[in-house]
Protein backbone atom coordinates (compact mmCIF):
# COMPACT_ATOMS: atom_id res chain seq x y z
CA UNK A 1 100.98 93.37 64.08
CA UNK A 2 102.65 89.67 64.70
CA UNK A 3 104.01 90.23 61.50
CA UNK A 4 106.02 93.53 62.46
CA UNK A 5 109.35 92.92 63.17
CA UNK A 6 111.25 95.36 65.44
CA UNK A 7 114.72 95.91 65.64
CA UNK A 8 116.45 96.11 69.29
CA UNK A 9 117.85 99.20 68.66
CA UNK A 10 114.66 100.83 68.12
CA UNK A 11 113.90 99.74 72.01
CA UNK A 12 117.68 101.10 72.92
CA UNK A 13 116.34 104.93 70.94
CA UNK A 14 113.34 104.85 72.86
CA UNK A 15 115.48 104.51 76.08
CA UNK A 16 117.15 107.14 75.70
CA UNK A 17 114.69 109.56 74.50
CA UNK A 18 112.51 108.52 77.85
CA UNK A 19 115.56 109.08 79.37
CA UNK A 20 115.47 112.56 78.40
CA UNK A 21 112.15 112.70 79.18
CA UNK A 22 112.65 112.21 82.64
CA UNK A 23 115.54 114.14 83.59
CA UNK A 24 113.64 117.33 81.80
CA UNK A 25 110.85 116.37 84.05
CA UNK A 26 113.04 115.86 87.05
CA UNK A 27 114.11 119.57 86.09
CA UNK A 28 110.55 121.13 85.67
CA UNK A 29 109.30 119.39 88.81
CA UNK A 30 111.79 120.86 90.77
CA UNK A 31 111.50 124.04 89.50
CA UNK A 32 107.76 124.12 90.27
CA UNK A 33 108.98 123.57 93.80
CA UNK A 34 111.33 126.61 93.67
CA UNK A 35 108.69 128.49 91.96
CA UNK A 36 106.23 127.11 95.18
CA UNK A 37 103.23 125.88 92.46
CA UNK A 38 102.56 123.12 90.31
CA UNK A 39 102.25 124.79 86.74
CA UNK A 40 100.97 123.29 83.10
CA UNK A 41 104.96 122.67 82.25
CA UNK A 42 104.95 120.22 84.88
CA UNK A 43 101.74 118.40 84.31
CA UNK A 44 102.74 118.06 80.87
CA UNK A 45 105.73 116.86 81.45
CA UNK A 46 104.83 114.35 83.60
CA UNK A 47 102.01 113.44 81.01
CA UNK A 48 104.90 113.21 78.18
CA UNK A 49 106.78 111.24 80.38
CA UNK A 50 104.40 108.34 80.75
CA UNK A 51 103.56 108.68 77.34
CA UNK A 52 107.23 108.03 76.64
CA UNK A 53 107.24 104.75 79.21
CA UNK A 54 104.08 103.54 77.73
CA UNK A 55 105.79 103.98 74.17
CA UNK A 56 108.88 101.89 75.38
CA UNK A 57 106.92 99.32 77.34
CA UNK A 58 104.94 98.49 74.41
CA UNK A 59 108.27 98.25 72.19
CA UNK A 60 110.07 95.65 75.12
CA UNK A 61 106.60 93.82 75.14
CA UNK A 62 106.87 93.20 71.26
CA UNK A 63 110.78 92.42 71.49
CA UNK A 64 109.89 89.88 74.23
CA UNK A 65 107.08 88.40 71.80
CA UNK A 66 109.81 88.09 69.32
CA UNK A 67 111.71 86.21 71.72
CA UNK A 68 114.44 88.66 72.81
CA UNK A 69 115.49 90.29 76.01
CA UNK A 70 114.07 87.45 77.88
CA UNK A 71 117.39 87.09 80.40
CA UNK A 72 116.78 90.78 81.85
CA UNK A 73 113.08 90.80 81.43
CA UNK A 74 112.95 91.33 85.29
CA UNK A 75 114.83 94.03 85.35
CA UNK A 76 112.56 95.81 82.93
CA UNK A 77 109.64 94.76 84.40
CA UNK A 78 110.90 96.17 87.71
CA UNK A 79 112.99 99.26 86.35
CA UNK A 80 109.73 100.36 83.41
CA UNK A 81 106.91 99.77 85.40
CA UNK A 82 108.16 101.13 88.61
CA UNK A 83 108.78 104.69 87.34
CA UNK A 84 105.84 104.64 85.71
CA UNK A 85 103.99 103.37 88.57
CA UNK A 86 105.19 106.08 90.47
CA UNK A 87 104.27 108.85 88.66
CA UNK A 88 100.77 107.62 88.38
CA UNK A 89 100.85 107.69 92.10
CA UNK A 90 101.28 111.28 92.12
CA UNK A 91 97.77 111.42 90.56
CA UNK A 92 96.19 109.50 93.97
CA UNK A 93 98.15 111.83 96.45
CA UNK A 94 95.71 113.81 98.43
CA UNK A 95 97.57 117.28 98.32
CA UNK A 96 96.82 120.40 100.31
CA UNK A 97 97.92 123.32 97.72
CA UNK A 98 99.84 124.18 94.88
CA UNK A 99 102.62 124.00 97.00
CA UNK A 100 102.38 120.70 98.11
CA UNK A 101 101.35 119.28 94.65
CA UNK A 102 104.46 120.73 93.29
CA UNK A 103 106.75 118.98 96.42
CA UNK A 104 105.33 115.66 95.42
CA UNK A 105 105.79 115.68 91.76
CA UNK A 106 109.16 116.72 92.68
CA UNK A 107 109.98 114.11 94.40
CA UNK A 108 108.18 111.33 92.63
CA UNK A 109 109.58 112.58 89.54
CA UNK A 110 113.34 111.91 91.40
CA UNK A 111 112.17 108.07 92.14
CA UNK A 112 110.84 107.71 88.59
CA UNK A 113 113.75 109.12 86.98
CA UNK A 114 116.04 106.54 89.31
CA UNK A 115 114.19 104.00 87.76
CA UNK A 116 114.73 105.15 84.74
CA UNK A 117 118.62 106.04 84.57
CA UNK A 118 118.67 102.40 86.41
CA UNK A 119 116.84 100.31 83.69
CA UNK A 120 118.73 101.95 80.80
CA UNK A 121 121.97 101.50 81.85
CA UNK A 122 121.37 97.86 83.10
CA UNK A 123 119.72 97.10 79.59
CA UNK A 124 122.73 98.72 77.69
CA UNK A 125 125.18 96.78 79.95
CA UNK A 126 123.26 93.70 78.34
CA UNK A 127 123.29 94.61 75.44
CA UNK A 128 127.30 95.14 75.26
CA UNK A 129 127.30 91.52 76.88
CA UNK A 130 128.73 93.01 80.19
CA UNK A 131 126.44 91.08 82.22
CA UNK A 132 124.52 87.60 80.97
């Protein structure tokens, strides 16, 4: 595996498909909340979405052991972990219905994807060397 060499733009792919990712799953979530019930489209797209994170976080950990990205490293950190972190949260929420399971994927779903949509456009501004 040390062996492997990845290219950046690999990462930058990766970005945007979990970029994707989330706003489809910003757009079932809510849905489920129109629809008043948290269905198997939005479980599994909140199950494709960390899959998706997991996938990019290992990529940025391998870049970083290759000894790039380390200037915004924080901002990853921060940006990939948080929306991640928050949709695992949904999986700790006590919730009362269907209802209410769909209102808080919803809306954890929103934070996550603000993470998201603010981590790939602060790692592409570094990458066109508008910010050092």
């Amino acid at each position: 595996m040390d062996e492997m060499i990845v290219a950046p733009a690999v990462h930058s792919a990766v970005g945007g498909i979990v970029l994707l990712a989330a706003l489809a799953t910003l757009a079932l979530t809510w849905l489920g909340v129109r629809q008043g019930r948290f269905g198997q489209p939005q479980g599994a797209a909140l199950i494709l979405l960390q899959i998706a994170l997991m996938v990019q976080a290992a990529i940025g950990i391998k870049l970083l052991d290759q000894g790039l990205g380390t200037v915004q490293k924080y901002v990853h950190y921060l940006g990939g972990l948080g929306a991640v972190g928050l949709l695992m949260l949904f999986y700790w929420l006590p919730t009362r219905d269907s209802a209410d399971r769909a209102k808080k994927a919803a809306w954890l779903s929103t934070a996550s994807f603000t993470f998201v949509v603010m981590t790939f456009f602060i790692g592409q501004a570094f990458v066109r060397g508008e910010l050092s």
